[in-house]
Protein backbone atom coordinates (compact mmCIF):
# COMPACT_ATOMS: atom_id res chain seq x y z
CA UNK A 1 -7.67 47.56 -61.73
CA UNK A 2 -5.66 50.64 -61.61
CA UNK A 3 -7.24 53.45 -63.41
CA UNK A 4 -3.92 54.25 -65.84
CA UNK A 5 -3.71 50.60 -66.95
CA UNK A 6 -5.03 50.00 -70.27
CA UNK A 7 -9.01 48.42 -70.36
CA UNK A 8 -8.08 45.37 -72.13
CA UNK A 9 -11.48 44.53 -73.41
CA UNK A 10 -11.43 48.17 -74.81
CA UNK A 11 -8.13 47.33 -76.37
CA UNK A 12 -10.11 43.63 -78.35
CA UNK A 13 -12.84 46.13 -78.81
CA UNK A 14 -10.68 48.25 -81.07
CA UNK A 15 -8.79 45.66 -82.74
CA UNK A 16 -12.09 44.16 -83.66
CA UNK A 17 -13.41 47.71 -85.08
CA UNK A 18 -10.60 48.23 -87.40
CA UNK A 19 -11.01 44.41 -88.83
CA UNK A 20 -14.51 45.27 -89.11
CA UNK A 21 -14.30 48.53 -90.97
CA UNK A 22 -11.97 46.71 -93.50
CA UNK A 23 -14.54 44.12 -93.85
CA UNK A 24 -17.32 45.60 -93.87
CA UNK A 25 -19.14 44.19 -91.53
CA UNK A 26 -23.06 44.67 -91.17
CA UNK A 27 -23.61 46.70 -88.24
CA UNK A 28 -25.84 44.85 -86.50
CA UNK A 29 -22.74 41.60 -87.06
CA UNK A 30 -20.40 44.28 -85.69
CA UNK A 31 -22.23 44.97 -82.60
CA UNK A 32 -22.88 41.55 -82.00
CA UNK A 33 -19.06 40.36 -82.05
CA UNK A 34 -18.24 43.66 -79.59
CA UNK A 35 -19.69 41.97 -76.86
CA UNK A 36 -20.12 38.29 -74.80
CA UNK A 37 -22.73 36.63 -75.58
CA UNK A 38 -23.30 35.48 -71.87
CA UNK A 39 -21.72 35.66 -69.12
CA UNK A 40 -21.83 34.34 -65.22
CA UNK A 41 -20.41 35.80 -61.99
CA UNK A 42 -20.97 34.01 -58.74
CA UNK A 43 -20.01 34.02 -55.39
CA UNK A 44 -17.88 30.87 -53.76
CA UNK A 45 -17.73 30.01 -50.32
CA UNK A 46 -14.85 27.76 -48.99
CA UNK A 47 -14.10 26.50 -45.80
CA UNK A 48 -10.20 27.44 -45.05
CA UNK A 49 -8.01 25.41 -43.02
CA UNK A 50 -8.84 27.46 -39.94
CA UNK A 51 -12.16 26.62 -39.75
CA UNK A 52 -13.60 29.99 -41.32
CA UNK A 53 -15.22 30.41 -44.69
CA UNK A 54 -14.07 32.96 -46.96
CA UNK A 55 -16.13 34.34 -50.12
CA UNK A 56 -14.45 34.10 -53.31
CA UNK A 57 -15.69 35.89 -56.72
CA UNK A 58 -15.45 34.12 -59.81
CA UNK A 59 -16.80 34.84 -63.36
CA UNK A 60 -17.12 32.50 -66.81
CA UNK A 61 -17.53 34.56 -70.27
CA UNK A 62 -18.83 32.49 -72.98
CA UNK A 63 -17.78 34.91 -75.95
CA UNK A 64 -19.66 33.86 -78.94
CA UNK A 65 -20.71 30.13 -79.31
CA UNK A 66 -21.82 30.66 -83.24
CA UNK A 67 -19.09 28.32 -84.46
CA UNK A 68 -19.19 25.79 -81.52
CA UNK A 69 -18.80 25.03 -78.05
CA UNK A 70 -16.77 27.83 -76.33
CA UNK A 71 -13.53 27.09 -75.20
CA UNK A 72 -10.87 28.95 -73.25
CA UNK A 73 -9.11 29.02 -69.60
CA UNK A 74 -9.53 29.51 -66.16
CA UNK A 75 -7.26 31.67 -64.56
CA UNK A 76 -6.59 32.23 -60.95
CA UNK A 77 -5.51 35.47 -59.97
CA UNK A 78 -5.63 38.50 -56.90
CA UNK A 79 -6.17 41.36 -59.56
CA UNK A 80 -8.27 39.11 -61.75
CA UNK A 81 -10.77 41.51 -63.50
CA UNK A 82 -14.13 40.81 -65.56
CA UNK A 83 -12.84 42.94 -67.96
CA UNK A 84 -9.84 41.03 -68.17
CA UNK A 85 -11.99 38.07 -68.96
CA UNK A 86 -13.84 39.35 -71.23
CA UNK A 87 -10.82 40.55 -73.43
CA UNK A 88 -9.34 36.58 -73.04
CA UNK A 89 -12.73 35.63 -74.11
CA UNK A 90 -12.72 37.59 -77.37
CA UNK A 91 -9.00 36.84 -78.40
CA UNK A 92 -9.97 33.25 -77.65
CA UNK A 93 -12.97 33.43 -80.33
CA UNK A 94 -10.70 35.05 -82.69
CA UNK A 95 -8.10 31.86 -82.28
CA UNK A 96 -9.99 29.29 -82.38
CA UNK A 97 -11.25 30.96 -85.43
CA UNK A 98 -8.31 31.58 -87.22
CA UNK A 99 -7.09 27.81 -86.81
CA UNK A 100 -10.45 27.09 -88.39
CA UNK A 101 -11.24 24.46 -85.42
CA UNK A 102 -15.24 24.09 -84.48
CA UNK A 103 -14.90 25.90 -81.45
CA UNK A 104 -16.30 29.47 -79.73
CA UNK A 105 -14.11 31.53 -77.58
CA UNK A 106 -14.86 31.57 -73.21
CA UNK A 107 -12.29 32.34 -70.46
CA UNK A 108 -12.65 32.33 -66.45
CA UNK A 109 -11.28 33.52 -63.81
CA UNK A 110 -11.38 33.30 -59.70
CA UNK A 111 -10.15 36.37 -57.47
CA UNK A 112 -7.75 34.67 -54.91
CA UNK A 113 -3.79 34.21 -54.16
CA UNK A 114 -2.84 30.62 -55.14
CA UNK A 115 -0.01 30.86 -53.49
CA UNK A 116 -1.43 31.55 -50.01
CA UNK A 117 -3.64 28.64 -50.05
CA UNK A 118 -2.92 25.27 -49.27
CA UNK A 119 -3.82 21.90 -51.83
CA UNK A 120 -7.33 21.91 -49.55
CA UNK A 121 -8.35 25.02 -50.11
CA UNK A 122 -7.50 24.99 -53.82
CA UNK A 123 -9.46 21.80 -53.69
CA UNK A 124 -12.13 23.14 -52.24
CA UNK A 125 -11.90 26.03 -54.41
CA UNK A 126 -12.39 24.55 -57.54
CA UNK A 127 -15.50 22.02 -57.01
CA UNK A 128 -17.15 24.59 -55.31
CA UNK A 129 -16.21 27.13 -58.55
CA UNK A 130 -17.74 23.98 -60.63
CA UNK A 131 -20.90 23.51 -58.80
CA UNK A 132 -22.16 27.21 -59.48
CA UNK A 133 -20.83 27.28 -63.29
CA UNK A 134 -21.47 23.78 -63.95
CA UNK A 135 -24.88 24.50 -65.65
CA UNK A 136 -23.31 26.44 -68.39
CA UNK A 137 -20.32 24.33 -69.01
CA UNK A 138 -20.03 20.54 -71.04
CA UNK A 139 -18.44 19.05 -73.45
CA UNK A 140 -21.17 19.88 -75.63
CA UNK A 141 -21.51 23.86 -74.04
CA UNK A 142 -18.15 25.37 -72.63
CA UNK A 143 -14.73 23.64 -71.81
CA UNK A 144 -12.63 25.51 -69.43
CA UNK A 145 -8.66 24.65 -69.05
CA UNK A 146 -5.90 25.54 -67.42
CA UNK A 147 -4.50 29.05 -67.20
CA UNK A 148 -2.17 31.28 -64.98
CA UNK A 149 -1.96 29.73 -61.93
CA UNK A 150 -4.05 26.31 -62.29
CA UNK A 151 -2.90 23.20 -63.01
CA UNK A 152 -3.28 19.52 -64.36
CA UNK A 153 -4.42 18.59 -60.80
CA UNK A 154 -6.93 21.51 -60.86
CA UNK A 155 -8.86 20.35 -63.66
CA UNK A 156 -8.73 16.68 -62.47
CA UNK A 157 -10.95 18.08 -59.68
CA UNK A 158 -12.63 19.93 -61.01
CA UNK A 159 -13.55 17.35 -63.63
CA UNK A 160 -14.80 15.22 -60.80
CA UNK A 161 -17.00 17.52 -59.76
CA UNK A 162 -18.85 17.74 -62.79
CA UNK A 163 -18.82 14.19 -63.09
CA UNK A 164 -20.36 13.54 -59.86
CA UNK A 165 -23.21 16.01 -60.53
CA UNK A 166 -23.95 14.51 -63.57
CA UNK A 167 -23.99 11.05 -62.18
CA UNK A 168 -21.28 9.62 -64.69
CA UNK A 169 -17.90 10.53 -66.06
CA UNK A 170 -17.76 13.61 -68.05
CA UNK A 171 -13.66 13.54 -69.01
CA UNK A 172 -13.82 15.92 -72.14
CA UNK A 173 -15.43 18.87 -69.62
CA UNK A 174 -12.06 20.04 -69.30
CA UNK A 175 -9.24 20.03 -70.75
CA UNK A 176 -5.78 20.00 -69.60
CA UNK A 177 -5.89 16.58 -67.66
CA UNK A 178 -3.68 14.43 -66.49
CA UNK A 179 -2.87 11.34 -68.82
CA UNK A 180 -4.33 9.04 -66.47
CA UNK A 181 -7.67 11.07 -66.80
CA UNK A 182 -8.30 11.54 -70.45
CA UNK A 183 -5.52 13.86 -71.26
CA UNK A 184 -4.06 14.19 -74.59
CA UNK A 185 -0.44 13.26 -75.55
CA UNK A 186 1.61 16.33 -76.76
CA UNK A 187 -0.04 18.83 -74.75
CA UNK A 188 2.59 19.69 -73.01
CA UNK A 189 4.87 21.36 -75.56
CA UNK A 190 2.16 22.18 -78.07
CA UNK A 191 2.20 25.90 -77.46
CA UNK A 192 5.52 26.26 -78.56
CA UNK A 193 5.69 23.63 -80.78
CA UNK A 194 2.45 25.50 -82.84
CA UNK A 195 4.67 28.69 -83.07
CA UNK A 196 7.78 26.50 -84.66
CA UNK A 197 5.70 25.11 -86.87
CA UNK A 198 4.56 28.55 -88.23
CA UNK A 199 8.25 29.88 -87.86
CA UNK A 200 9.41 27.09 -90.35
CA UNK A 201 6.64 28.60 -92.84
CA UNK A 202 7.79 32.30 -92.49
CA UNK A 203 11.04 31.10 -93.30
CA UNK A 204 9.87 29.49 -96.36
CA UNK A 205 7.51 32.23 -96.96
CA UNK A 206 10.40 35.31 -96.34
CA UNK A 207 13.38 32.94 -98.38
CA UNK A 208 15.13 32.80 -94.82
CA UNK A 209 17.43 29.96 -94.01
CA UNK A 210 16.84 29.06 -90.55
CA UNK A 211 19.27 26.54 -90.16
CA UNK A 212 22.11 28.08 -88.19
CA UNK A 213 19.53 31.45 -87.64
CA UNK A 214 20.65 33.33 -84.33
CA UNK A 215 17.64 33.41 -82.03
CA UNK A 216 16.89 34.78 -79.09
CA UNK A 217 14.16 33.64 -75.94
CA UNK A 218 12.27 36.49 -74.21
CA UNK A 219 10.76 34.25 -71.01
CA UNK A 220 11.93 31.14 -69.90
CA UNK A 221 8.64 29.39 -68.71
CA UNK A 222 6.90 26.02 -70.47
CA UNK A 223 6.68 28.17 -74.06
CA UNK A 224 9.99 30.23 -74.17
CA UNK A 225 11.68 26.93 -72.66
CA UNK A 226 10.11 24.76 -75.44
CA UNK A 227 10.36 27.50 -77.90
CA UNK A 228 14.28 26.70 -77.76
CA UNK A 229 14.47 23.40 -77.55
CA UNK A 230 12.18 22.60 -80.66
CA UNK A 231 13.62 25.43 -82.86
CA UNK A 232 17.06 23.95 -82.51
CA UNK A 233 15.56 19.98 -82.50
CA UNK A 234 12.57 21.09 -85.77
CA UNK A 235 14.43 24.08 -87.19
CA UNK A 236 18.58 24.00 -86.28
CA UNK A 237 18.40 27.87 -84.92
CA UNK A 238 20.75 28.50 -82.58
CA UNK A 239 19.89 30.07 -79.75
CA UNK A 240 22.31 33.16 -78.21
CA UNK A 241 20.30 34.53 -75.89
CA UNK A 242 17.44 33.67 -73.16
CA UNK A 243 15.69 35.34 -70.27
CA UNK A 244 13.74 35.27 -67.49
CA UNK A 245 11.97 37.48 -64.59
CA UNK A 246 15.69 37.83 -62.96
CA UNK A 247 17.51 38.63 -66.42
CA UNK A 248 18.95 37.43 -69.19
CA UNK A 249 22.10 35.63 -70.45
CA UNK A 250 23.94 36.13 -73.90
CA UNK A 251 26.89 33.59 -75.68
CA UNK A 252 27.47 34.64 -79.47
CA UNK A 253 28.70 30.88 -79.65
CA UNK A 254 25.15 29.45 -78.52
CA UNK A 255 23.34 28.10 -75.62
CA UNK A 256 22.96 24.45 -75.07
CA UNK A 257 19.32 23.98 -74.02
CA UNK A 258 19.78 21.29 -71.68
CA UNK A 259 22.59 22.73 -69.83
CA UNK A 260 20.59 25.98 -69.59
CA UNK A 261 17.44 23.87 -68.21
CA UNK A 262 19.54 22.35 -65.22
CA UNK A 263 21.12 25.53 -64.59
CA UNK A 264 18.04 27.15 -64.33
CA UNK A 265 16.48 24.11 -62.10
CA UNK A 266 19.39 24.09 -59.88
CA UNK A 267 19.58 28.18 -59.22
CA UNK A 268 15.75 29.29 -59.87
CA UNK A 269 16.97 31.46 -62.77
CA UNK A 270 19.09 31.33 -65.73
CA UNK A 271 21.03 34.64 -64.38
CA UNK A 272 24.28 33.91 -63.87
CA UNK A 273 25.04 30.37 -66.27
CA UNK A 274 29.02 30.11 -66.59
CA UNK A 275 30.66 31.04 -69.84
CA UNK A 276 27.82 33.64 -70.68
CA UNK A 277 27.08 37.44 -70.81
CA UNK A 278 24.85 38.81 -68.39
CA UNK A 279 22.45 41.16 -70.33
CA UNK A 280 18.77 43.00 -69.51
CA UNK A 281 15.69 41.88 -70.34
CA UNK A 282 15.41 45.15 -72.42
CA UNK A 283 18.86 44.31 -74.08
CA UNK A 284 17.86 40.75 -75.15
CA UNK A 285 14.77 42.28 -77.23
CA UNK A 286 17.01 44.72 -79.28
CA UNK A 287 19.52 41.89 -80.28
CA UNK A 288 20.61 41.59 -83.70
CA UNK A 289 19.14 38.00 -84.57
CA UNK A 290 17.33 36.40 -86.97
CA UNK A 291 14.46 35.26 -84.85
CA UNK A 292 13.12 36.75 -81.62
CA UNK A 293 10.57 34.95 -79.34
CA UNK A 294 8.56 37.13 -76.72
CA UNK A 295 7.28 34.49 -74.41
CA UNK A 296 6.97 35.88 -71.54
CA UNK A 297 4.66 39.29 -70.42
CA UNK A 298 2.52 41.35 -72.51
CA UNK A 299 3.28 44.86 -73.54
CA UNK A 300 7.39 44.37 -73.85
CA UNK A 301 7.44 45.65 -77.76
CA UNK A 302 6.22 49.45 -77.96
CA UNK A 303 6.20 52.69 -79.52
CA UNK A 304 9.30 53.43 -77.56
CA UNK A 305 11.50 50.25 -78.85
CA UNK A 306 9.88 49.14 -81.64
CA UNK A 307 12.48 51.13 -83.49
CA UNK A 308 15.20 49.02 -82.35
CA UNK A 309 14.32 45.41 -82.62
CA UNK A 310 16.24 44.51 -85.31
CA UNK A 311 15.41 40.70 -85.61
CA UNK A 312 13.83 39.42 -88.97
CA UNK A 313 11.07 37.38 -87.45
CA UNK A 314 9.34 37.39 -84.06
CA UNK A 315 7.51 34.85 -82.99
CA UNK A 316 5.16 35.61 -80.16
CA UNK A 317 4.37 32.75 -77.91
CA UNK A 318 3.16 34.91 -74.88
CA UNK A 319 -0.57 36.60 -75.08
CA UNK A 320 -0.03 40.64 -76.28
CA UNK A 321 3.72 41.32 -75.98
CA UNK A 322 3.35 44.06 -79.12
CA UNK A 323 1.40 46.99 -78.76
CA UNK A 324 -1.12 48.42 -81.72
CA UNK A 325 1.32 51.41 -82.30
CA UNK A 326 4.36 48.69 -82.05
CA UNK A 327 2.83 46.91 -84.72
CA UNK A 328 2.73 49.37 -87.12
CA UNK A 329 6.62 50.51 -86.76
CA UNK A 330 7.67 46.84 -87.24
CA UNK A 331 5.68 46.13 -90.30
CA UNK A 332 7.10 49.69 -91.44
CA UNK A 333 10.47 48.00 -90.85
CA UNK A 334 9.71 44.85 -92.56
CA UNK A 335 9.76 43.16 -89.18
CA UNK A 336 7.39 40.02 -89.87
CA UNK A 337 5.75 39.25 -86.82
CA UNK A 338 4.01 35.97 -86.68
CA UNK A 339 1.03 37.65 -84.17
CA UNK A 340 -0.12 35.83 -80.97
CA UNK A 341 -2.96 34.04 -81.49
CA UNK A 342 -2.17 32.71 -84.68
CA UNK A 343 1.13 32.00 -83.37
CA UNK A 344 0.15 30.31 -79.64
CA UNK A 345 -2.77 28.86 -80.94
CA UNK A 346 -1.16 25.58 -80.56
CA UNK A 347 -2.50 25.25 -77.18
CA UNK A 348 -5.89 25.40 -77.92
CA UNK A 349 -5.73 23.21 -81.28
CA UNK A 350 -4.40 20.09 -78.89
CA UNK A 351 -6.94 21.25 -76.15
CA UNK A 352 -9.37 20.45 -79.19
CA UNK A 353 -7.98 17.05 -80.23
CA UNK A 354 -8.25 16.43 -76.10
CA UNK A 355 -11.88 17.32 -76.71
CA UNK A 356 -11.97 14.73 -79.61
CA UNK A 357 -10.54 12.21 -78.12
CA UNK A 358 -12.22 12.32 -75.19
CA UNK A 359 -15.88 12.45 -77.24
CA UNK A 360 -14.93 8.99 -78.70
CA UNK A 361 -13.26 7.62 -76.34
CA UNK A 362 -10.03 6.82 -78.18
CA UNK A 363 -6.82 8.26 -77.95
CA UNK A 364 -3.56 9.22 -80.33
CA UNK A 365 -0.21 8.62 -79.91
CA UNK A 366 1.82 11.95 -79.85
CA UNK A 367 3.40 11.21 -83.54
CA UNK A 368 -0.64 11.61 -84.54
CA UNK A 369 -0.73 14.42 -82.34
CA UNK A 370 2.43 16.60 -83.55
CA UNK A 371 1.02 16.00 -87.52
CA UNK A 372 -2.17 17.10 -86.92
CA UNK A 373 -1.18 19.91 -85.14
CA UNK A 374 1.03 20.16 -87.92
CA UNK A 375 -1.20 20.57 -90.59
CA UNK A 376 -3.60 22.69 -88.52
CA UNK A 377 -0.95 25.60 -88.03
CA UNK A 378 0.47 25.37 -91.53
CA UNK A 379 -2.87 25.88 -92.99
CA UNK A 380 -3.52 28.77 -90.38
CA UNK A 381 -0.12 30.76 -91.21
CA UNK A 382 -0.89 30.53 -94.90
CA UNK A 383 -4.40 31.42 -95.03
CA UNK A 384 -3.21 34.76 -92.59
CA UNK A 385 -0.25 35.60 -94.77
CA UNK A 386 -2.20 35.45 -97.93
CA UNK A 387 -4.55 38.83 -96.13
CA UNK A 388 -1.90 40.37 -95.46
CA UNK A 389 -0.49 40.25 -98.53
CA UNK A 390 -3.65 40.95 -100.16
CA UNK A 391 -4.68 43.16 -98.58
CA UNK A 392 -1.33 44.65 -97.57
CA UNK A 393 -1.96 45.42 -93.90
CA UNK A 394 0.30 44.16 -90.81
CA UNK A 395 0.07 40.25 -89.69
CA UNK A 396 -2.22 40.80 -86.99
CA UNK A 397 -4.68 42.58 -88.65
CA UNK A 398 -4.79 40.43 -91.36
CA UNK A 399 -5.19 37.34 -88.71
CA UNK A 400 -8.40 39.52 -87.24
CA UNK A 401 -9.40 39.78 -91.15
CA UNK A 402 -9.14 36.19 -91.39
CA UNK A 403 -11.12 34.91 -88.13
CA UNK A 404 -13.25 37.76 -87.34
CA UNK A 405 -14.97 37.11 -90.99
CA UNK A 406 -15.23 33.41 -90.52
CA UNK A 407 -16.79 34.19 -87.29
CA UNK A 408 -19.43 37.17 -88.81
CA UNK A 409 -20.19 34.01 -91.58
CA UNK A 410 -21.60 31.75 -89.18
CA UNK A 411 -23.56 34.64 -87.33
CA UNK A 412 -24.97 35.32 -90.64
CA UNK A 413 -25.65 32.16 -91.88
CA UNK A 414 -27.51 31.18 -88.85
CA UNK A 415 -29.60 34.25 -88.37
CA UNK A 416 -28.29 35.63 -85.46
CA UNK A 417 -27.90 38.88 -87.31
């Protein structure tokens, strides 16, 4: 990692302090929850297609397991970083948390190019990743799923794997499957669909009419793309603006999500979709709209623009797009910022009812699905807006507030500390 990028796990160590100083935390609780409780690193030789073998490095954080089984991705990535994992690991104790579900936070992570490998290798890749971690991971101990740059058909394999070395099928080891394999109906959207949900209580919460609300999508991938679709289908916003790596488009009269989609199919980018304004990435954040939905990279709000966003809400699908000092100059503004892992937490929440399902053997259909998830998020948002009104501090400190303390209660309780 380059030396002038921020240390992310420095960055969850921080956010962490502050919650803790608020709260009070014992010391010896505090030190605890700085750091994984265990972690593995381990070295992965594959066979490539030419007939050489080539040494990957790959690492599995299990955060803290005092609330349950750890859960979190697997990521495959060149610049992949143990750091890096660690600070996924954290955030991913802290959601889980936060949307009260029985689970710990873990995250992993392989150094390699995807891209440059072929289905074999990736194959390969991933049972031989499960043979060295599979004695820390279970349905019962850690559940990996899918991250940047693994799939569906990653953790079918992988899945396998672990089956075969226990001698029967394992399906709720991973989560993330395929339907055919013990995956759970309304996975797919359940990121975004999460963040809608808790959009449609800020509006209730803020008096906001969100029917007819301008709104505008930062990112253009599975939770940006979603994020439009449902907030017009759940909420009636309409949508003037969307981006993506290339740039960004802008109609005052609205965007019509499926013409966007096939656009964006048929060209590789929504740059450049007749009868709309080409603007900047940059331009799309400062819009004046109701709603604004980073869903794309981390680090896009900062000190430097937070002083010109001038939507109401912002929703943040991605992982980190606001910075600390951000933060603190929108909720200056009155900027309400539903904060990432309260607002993404989706994800995980149907990643748990995969779990479920899988333990008993029975599955939901996706009506079950989208009103459980339902519930779940509701229940989140309100419990984090009544800290932060309480306590009158910023939304994401208040969601730290709120799952850092459930997490020090069952350190406590069980006499870890």
């Amino acid at each position: 990692m380059e030396t002038n990028k921020p240390n992310p796990f420095e960055i969850a160590q921080r956010q962490l302090d502050e919650a803790a100083a608020i709260l009070k935390l014992d010391p010896a609780v505090h030190e605890l929850l700085r750091w994984p409780i265990r972690e593995l690193h381990v070295s992965l030789p594959v066979k490539m297609d030419d007939g050489t073998t080539k040494v990957f490095h790959g690492f599995r954080v299990q955060y803290n397991d005092a609330r349950g089984p750890t859960k979190g991705g697997l990521r495959f990535h060149p610049d992949e970083t143990i750091d890096t994992v660690r600070a996924l690991a954290a955030w991913m104790t802290w959601k889980t948390a936060v949307v009260d579900i029985p689970l710990g936070g873990g995250k992993g992570g392989i150094i390699c190019n995807p891209k440059e490998m072929s289905a074999g290798e990736l194959e390969r890749l991933c049972r031989a990743y499960v043979r060295q971690v599979g004695r820390i991971i279970g349905l019962e101990k850690d559940v990996p799923a899918p991250d940047v740059y693994t799939t569906p058909q990653m953790m079918a394999w992988m899945m396998d794997e672990f089956s075969f070395m226990q001698g029967y099928n394992e399906f709720g080891v991973i989560t993330g499957k395929p339907l055919a394999l013990g995956g759970s109906a309304g996975r797919g959207d359940a990121t975004a669909r999460g963040g809608i949900y808790t959009l449609r209580e800020a509006g209730k919460v803020l008096g906001i009419d969100l029917k007819g609300a301008t709104a505008a999508v930062q990112g253009y991938g599975n939770a940006g793309s979603f994020g439009q679709s449902l907030g017009e289908e759940l909420l009636g916003l309409k949508t003037v603006a969307v981006s993506d790596s290339r740039g960004g488009i802008y109609s005052s009269k609205g965007l019509d999500y499926k013409q966007v989609m096939a656009f964006k199919r048929e060209t590789g980018s929504v740059v450049g979709f007749p009868g709309a304004d080409t603007i900047t990435n940059e331009e799309l954040l400062e819009l004046d709209v109701t709603v604004l939905m980073p869903s794309a990279l981390e680090n896009v709000i900062t000190e430097a623009n937070a002083d010109k966003i001038r939507a109401k809400i912002t929703v943040e699908l991605a992982n980190g797009p606001t910075t600390p000092e951000a933060d603190h100059i929108l909720h200056d503004r009155g900027v309400y910022v539903i904060p990432d892992f309260l607002c993404n937490a989706g994800g995980v929440t149907v990643s748990y009812f995969e779990m479920v399902q899988n333990a008993y053997d029975y599955y939901w259909d996706e009506e079950l699905v989208h009103e459980r998830l339902d519930r779940k998020m509701t229940t989140a948002f309100h419990a984090v807006h009544k800290m932060a009104t309480e306590r009158n501090v910023h939304n994401r400190l208040a969601a730290y507030l709120v799952a850092v303390n459930r997490v020090a209660e069952a350190v406590r309780l069980r006499g870890w500390a």
